[in-house]
PDB file of N, CA and C in Angstrom:
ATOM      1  N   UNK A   1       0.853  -1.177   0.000  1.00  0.00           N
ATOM      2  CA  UNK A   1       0.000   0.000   0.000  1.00  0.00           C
ATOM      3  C   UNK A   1       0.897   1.238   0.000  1.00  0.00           C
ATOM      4  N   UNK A   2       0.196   2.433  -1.004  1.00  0.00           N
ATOM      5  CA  UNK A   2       1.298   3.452  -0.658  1.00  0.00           C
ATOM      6  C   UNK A   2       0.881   4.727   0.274  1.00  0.00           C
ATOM      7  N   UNK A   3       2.140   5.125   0.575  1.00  0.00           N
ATOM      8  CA  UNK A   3       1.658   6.264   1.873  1.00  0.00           C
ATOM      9  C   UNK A   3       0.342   7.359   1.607  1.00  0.00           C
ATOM     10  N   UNK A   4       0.052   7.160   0.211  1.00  0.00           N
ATOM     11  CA  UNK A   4      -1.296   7.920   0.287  1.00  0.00           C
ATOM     12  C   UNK A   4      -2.539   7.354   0.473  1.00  0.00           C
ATOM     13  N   UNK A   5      -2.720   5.993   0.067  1.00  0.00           N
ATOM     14  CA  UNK A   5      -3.484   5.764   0.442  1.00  0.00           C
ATOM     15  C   UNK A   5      -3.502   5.388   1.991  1.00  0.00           C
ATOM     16  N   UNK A   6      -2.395   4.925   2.790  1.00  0.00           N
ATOM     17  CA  UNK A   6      -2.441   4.666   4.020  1.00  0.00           C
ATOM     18  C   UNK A   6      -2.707   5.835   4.544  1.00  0.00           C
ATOM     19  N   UNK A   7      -1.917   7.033   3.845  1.00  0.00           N
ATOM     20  CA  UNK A   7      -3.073   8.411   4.883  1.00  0.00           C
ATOM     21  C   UNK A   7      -4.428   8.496   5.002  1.00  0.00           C
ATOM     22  N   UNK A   8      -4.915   8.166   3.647  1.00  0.00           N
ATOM     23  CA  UNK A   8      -6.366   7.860   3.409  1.00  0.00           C
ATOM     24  C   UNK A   8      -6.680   7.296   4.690  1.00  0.00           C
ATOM     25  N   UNK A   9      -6.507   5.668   4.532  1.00  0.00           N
ATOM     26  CA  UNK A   9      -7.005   4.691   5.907  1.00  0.00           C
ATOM     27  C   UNK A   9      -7.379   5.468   7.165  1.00  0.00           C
ATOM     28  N   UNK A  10      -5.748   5.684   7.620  1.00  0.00           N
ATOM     29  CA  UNK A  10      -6.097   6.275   8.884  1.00  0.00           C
ATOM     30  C   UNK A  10      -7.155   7.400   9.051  1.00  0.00           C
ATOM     31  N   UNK A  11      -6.868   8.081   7.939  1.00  0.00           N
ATOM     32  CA  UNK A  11      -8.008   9.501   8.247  1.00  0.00           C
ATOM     33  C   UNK A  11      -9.909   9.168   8.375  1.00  0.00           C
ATOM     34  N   UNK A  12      -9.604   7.886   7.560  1.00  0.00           N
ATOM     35  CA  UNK A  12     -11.581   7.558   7.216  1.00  0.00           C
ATOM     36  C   UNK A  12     -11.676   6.361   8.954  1.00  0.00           C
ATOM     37  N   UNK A  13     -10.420   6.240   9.549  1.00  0.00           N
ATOM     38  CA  UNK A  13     -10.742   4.764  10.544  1.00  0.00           C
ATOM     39  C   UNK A  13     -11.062   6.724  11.338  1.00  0.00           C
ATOM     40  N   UNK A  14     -10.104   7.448  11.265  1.00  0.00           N
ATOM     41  CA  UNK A  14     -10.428   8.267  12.804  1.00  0.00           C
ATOM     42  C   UNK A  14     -11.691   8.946  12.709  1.00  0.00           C
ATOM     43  N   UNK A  15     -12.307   9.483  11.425  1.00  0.00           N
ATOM     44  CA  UNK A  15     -13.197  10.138  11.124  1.00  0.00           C
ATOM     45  C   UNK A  15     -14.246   9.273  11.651  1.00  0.00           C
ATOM     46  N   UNK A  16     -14.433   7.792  11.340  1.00  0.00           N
ATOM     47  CA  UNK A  16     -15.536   7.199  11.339  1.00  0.00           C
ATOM     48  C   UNK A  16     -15.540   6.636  12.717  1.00  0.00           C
ATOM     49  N   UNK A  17     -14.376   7.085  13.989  1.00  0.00           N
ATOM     50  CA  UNK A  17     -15.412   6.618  14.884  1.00  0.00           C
ATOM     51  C   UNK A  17     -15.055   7.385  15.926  1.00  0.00           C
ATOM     52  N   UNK A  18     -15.341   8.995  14.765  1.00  0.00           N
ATOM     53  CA  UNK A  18     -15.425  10.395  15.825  1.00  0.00           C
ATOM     54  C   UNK A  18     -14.549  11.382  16.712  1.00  0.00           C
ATOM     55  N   UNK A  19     -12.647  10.506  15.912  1.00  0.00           N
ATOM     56  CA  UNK A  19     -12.115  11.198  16.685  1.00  0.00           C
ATOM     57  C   UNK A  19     -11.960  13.105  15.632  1.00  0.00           C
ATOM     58  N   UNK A  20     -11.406  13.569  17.138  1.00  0.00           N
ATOM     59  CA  UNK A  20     -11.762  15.163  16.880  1.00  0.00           C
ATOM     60  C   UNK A  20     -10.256  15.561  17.125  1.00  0.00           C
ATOM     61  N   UNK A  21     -10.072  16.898  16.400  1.00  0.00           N
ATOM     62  CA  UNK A  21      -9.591  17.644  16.190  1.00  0.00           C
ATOM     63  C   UNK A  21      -7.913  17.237  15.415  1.00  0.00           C
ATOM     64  N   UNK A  22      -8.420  16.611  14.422  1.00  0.00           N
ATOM     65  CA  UNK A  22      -7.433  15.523  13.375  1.00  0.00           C
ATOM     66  C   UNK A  22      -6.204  16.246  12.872  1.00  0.00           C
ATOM     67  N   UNK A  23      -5.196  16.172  12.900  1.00  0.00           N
ATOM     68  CA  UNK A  23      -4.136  16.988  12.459  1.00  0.00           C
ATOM     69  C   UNK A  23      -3.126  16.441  11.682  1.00  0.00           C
ATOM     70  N   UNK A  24      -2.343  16.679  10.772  1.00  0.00           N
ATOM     71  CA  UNK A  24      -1.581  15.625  10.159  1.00  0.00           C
ATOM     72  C   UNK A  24      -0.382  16.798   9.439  1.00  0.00           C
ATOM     73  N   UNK A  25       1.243  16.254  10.111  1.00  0.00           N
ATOM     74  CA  UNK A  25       2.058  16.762   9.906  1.00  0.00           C
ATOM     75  C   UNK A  25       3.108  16.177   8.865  1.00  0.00           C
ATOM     76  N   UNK A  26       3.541  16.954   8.039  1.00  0.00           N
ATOM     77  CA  UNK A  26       4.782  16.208   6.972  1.00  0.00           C
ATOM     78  C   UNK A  26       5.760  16.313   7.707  1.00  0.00           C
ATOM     79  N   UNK A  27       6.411  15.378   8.238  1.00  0.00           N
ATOM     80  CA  UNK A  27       7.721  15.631   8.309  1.00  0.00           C
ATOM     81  C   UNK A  27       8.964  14.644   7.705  1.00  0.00           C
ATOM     82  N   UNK A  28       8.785  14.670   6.792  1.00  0.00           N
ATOM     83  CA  UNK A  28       9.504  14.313   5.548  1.00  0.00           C
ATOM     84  C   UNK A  28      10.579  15.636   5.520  1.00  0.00           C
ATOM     85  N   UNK A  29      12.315  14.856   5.850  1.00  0.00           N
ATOM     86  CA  UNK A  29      13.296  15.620   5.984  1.00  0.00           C
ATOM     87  C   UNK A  29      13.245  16.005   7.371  1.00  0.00           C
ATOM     88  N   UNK A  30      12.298  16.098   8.237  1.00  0.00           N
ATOM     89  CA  UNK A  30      12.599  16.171   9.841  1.00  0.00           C
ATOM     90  C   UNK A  30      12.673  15.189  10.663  1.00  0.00           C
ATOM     91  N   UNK A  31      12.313  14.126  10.202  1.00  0.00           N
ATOM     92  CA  UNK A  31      12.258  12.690  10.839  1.00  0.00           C
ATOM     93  C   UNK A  31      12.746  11.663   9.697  1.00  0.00           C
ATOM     94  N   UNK A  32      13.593  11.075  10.378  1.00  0.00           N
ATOM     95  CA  UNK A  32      14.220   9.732   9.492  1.00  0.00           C
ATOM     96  C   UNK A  32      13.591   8.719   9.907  1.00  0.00           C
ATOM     97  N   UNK A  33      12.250   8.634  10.962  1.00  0.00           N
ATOM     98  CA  UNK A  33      11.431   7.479  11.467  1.00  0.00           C
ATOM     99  C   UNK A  33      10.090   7.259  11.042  1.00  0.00           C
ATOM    100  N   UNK A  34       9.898   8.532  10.198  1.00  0.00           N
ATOM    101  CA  UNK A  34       8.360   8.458   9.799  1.00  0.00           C
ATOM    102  C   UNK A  34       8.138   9.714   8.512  1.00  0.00           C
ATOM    103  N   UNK A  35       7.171   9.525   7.758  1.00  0.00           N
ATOM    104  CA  UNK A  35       6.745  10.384   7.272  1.00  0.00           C
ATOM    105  C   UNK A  35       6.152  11.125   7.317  1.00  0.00           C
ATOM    106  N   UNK A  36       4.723  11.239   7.757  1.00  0.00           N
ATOM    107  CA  UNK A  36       3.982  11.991   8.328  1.00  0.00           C
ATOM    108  C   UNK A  36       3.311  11.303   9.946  1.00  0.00           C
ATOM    109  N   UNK A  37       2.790  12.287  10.499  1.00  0.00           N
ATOM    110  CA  UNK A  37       2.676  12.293  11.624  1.00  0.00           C
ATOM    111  C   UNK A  37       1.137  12.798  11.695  1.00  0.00           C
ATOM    112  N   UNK A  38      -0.156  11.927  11.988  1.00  0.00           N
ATOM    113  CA  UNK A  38      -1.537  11.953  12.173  1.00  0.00           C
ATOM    114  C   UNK A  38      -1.538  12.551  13.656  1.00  0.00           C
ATOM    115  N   UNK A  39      -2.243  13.361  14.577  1.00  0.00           N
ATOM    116  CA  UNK A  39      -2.529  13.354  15.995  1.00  0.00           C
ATOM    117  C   UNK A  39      -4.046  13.759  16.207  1.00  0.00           C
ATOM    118  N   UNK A  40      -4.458  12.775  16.524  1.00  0.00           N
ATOM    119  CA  UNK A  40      -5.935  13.085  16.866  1.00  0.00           C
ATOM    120  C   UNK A  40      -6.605  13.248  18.428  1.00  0.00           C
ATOM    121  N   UNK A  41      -7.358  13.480  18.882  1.00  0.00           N
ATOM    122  CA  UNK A  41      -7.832  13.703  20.165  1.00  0.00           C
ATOM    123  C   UNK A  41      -9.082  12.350  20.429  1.00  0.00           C
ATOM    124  N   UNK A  42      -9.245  12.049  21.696  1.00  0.00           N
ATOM    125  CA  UNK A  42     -10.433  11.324  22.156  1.00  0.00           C
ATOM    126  C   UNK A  42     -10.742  12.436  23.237  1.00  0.00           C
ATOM    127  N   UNK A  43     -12.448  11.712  23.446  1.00  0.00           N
ATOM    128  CA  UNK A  43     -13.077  12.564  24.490  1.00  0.00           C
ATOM    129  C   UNK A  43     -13.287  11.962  25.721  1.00  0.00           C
ATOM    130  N   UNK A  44     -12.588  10.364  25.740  1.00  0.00           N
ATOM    131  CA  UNK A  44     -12.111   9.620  27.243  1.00  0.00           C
ATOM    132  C   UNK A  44     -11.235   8.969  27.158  1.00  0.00           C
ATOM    133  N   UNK A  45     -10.249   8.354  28.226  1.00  0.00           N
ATOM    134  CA  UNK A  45      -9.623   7.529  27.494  1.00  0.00           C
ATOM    135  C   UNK A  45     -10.214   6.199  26.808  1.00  0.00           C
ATOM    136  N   UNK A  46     -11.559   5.745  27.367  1.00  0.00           N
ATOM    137  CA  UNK A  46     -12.055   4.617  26.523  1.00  0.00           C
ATOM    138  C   UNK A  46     -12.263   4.996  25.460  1.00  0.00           C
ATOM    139  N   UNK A  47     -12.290   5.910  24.673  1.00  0.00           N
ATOM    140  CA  UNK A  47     -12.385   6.767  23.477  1.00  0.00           C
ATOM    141  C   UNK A  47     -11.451   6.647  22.760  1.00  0.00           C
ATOM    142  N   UNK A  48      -9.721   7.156  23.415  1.00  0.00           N
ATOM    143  CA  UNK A  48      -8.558   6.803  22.736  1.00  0.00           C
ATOM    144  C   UNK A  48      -8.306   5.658  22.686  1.00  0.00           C
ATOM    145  N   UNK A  49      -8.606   4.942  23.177  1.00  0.00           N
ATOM    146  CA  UNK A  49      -8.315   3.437  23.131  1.00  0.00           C
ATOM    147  C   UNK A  49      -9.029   2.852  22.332  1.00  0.00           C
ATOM    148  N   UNK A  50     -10.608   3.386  21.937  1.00  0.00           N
ATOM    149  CA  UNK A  50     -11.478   3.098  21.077  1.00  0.00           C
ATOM    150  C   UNK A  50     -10.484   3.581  19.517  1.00  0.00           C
ATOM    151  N   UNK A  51     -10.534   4.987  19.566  1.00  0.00           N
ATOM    152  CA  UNK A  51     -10.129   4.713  18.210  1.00  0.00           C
ATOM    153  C   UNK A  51      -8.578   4.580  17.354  1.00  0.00           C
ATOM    154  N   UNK A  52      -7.405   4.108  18.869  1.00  0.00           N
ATOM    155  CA  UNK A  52      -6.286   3.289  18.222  1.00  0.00           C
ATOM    156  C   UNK A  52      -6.834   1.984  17.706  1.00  0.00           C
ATOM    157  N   UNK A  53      -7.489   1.401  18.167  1.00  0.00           N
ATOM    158  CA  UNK A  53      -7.833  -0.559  18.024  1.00  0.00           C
ATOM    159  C   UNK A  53      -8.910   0.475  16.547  1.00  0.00           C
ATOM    160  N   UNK A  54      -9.675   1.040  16.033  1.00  0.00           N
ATOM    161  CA  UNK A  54     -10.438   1.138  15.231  1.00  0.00           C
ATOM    162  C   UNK A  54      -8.745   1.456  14.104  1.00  0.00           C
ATOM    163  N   UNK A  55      -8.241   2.573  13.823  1.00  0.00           N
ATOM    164  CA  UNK A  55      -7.130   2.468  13.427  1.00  0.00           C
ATOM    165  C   UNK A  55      -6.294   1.252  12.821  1.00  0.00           C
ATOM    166  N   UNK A  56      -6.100   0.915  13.828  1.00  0.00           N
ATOM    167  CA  UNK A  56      -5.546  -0.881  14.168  1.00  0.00           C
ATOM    168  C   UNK A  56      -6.522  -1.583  13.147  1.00  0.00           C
ATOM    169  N   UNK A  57      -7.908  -1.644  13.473  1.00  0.00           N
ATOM    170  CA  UNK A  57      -8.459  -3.267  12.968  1.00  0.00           C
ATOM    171  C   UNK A  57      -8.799  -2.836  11.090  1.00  0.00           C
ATOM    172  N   UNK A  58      -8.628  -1.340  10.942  1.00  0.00           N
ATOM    173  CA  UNK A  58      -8.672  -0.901   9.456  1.00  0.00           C
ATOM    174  C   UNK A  58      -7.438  -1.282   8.680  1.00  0.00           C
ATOM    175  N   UNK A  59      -6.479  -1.330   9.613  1.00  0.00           N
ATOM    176  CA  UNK A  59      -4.952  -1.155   8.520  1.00  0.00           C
ATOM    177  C   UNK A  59      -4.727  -2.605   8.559  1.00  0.00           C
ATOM    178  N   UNK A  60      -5.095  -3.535   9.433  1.00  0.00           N
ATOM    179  CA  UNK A  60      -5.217  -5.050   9.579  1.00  0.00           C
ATOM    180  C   UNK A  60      -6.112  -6.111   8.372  1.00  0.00           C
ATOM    181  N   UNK A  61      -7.412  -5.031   7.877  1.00  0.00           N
ATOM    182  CA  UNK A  61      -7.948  -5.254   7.433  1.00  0.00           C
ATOM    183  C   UNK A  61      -7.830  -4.936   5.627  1.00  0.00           C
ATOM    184  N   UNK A  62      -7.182  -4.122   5.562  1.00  0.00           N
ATOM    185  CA  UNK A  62      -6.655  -3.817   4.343  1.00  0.00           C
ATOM    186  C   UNK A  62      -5.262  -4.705   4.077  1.00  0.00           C
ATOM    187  N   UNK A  63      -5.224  -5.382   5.179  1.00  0.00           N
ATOM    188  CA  UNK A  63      -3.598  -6.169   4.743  1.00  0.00           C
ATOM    189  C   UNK A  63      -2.447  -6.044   4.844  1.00  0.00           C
ATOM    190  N   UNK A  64      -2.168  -4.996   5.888  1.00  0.00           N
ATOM    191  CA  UNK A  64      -0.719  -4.486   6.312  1.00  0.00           C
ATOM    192  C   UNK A  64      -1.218  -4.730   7.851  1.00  0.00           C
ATOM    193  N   UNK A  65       0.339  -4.476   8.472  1.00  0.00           N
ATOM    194  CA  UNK A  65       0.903  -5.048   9.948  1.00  0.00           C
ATOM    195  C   UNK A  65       1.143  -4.375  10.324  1.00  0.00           C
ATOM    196  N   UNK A  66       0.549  -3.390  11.451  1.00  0.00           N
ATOM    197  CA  UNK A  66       1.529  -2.106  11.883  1.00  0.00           C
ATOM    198  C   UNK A  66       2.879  -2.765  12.531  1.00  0.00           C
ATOM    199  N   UNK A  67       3.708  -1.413  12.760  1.00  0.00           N
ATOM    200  CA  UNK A  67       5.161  -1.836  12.941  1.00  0.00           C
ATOM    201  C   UNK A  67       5.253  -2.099  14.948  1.00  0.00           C
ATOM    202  N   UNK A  68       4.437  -1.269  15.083  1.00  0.00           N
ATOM    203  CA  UNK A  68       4.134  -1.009  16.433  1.00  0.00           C
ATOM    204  C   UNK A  68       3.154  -0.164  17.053  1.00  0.00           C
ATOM    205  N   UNK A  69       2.899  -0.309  18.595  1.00  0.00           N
ATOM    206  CA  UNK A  69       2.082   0.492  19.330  1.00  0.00           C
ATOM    207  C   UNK A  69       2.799   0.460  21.058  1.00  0.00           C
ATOM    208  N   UNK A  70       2.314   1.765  20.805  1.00  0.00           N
ATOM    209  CA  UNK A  70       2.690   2.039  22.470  1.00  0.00           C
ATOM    210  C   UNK A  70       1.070   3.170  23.457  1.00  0.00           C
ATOM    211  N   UNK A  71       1.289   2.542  24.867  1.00  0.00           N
ATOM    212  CA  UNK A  71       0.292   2.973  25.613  1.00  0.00           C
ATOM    213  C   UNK A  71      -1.182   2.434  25.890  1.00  0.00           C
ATOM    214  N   UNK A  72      -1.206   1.789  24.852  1.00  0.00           N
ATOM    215  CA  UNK A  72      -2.865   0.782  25.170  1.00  0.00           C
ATOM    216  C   UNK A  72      -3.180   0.629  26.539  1.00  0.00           C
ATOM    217  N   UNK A  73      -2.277   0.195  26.926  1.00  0.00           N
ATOM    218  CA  UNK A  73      -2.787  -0.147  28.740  1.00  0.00           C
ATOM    219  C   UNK A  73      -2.802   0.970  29.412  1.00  0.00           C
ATOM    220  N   UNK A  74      -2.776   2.405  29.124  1.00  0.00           N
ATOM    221  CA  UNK A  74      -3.090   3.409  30.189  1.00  0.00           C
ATOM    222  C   UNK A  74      -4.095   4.601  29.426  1.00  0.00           C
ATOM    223  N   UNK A  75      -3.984   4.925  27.865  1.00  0.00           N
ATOM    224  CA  UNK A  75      -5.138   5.124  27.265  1.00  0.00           C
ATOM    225  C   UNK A  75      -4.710   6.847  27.545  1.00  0.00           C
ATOM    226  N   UNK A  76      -4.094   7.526  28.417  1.00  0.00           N
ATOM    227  CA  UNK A  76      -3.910   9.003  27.860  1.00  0.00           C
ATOM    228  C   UNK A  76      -3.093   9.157  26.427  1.00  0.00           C
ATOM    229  N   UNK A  77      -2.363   8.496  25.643  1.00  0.00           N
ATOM    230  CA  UNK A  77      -1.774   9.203  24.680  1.00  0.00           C
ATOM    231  C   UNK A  77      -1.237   7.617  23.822  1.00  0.00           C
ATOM    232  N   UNK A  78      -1.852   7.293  22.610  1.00  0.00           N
ATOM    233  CA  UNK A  78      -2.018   5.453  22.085  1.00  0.00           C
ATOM    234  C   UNK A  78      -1.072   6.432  21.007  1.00  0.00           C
ATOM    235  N   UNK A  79       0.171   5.666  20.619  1.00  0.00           N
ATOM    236  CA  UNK A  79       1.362   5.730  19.090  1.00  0.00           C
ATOM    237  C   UNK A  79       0.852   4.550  18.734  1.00  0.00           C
ATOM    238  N   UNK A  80       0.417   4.315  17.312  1.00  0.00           N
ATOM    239  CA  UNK A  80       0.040   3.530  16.145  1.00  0.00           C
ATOM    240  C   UNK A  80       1.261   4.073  15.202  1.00  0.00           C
ATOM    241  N   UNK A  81       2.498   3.067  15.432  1.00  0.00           N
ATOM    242  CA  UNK A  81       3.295   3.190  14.448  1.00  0.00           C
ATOM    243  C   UNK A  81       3.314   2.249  13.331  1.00  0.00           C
ATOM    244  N   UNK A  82       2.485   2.983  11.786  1.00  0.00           N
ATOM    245  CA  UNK A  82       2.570   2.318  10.770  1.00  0.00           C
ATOM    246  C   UNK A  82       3.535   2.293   9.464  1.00  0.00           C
ATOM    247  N   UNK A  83       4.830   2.884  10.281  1.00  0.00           N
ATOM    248  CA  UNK A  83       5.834   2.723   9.284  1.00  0.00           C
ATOM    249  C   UNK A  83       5.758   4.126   8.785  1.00  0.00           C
ATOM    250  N   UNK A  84       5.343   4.488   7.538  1.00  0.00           N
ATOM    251  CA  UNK A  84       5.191   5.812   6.368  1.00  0.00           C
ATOM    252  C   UNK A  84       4.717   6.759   7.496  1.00  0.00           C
ATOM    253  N   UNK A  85       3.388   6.336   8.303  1.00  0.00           N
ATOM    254  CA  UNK A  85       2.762   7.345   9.010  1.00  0.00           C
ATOM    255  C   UNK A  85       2.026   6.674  10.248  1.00  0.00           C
ATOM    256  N   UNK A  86       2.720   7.546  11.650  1.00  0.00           N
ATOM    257  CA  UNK A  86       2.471   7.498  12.672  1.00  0.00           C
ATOM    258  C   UNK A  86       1.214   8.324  13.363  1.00  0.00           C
ATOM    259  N   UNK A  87       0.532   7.501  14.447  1.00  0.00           N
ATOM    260  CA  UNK A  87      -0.455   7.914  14.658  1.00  0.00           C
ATOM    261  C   UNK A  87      -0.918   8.164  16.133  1.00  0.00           C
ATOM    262  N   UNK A  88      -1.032   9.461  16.303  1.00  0.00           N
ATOM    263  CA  UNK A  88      -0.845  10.051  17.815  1.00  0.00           C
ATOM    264  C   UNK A  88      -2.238   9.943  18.858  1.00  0.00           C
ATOM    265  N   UNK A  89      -3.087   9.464  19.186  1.00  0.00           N
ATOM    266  CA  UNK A  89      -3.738   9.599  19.749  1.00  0.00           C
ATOM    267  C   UNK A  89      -4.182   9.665  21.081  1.00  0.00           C
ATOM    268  N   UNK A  90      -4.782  10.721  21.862  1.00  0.00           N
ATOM    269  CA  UNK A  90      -4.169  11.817  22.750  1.00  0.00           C
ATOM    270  C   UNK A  90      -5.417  12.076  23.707  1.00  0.00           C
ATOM    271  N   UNK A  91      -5.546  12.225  24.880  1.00  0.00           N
ATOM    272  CA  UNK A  91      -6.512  12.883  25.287  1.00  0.00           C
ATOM    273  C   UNK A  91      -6.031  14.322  25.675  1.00  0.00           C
ATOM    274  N   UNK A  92      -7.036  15.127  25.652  1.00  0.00           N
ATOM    275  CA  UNK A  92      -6.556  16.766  25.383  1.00  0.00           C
ATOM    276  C   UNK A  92      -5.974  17.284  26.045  1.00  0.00           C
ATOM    277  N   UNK A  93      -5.720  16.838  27.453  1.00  0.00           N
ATOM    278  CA  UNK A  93      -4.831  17.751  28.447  1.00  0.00           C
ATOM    279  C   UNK A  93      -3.166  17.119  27.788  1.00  0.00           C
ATOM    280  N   UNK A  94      -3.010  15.602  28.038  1.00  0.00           N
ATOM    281  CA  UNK A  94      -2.024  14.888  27.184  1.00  0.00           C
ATOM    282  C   UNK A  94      -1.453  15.766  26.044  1.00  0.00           C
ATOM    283  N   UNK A  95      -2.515  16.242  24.915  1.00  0.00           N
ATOM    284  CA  UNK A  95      -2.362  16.701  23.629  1.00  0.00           C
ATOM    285  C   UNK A  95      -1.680  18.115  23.945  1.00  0.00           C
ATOM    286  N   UNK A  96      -2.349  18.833  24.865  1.00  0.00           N
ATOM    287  CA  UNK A  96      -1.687  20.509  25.019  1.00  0.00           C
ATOM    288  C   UNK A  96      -0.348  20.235  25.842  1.00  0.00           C
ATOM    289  N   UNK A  97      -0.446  19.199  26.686  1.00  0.00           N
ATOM    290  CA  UNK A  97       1.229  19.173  27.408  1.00  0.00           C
ATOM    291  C   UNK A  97       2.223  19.084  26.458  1.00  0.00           C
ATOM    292  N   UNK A  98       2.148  18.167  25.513  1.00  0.00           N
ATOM    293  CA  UNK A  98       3.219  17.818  24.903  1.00  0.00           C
ATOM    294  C   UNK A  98       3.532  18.565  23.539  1.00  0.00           C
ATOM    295  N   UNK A  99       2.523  19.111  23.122  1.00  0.00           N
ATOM    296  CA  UNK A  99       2.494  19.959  21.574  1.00  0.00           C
ATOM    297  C   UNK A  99       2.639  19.509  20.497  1.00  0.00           C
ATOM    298  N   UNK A 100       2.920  17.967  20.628  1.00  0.00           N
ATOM    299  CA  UNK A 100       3.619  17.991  19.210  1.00  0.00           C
ATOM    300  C   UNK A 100       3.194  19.009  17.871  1.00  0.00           C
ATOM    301  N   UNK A 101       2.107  19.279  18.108  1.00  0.00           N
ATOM    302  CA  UNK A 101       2.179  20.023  16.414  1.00  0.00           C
ATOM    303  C   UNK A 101       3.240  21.242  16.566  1.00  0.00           C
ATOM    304  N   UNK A 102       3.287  21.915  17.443  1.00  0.00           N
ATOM    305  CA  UNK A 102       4.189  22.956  17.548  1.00  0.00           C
ATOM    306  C   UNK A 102       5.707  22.490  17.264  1.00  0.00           C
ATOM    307  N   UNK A 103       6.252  21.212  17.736  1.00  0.00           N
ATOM    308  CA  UNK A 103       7.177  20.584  18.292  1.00  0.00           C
ATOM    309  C   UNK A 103       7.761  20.052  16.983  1.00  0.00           C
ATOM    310  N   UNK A 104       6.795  19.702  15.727  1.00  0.00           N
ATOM    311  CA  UNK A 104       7.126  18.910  14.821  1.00  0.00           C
ATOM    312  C   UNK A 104       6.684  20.028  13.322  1.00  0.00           C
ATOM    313  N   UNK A 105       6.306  21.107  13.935  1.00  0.00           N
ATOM    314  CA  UNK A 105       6.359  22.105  12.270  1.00  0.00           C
ATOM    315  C   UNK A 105       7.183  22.958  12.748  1.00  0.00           C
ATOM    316  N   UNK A 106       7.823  22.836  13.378  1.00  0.00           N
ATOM    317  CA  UNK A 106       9.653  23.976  13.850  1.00  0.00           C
ATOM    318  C   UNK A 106       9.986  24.062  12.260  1.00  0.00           C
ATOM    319  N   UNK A 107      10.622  25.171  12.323  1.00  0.00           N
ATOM    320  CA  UNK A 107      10.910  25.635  10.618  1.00  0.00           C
ATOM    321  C   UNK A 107      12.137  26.576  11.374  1.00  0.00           C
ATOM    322  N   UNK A 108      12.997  26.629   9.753  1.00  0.00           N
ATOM    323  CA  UNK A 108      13.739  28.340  10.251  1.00  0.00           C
ATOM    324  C   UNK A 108      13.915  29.387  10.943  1.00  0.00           C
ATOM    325  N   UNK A 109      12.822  29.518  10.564  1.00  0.00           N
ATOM    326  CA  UNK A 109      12.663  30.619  11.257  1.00  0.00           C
ATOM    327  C   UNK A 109      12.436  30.986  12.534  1.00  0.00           C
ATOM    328  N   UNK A 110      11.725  30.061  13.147  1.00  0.00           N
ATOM    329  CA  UNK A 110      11.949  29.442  14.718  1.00  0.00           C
ATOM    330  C   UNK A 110      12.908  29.749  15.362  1.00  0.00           C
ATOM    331  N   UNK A 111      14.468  29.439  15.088  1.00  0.00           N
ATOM    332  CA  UNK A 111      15.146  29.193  15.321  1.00  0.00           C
ATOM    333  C   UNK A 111      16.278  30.702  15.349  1.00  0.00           C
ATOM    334  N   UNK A 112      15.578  31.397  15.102  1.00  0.00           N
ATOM    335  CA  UNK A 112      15.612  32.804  15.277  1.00  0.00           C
ATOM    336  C   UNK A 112      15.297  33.355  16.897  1.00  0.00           C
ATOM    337  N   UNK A 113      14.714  33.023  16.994  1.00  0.00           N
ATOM    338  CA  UNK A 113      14.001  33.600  18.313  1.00  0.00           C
ATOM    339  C   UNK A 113      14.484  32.844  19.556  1.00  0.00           C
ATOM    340  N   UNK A 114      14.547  33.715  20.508  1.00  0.00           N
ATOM    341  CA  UNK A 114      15.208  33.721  21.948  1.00  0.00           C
ATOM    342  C   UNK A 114      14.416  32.652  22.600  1.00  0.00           C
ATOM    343  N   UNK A 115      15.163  32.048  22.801  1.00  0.00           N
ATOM    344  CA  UNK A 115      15.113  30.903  24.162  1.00  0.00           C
ATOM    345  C   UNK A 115      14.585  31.029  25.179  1.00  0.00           C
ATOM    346  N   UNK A 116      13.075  30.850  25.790  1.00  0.00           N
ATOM    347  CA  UNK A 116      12.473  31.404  26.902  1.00  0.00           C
ATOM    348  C   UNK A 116      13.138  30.484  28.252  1.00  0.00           C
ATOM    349  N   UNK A 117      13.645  30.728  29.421  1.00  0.00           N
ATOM    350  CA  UNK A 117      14.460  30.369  30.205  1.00  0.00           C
ATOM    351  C   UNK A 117      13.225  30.500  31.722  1.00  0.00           C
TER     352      UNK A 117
END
């Protein structure tokens, strides 16, 4: 399968069972571990846990193996690592602690600006 349609997958497994506030980062040339980077939100953790295994039983079902997963057993913040594109799923306090979107579209210009201490 190629990484577009596997973006596809993931986006129609999270859409279809409601996760919110869907985000999806290139980082192609910033990461040598992944290509893009999906992060979606649940609204419990039985929610995030709901829609890594929904994730999971789509890309299973189309015939690929994810490479890995981490967090199932505690459900604030599920990695669905499928190789091309990794998949963040987060409950929202989880999601604002850690930033990744901020963390993973760093550019140039960023890198300009003073170091808050």
């Amino acid at each position: 399968m190629q990484t577009e349609q596997l973006r596809e997958l993931v986006h129609s497994a999270l859409e279809d069972i409601k996760a919110r506030e869907i985000t999806e980062i290139d980082v192609r040339g910033k990461s040598s571990v992944t290509d893009y980077m999906v992060i979606a939100s649940g609204t419990s953790k039985r929610h995030v846990m709901s829609v890594a295994q929904e994730v999971l039983d789509k890309v299973k079902a189309a015939g690929l193996q994810p490479v890995g997963t981490e967090g199932q057993a505690v459900g604030d913040w599920i990695l669905v690592d499928l190789g091309d594109v990794i998949v963040h799923v987060m409950m929202p306090d989880a999601r604002s602690f850690y930033d990744l979107e901020r963390l993973w579209r760093f550019d140039a210009e960023d890198s300009a600006e003073p170091v808050q201490e």
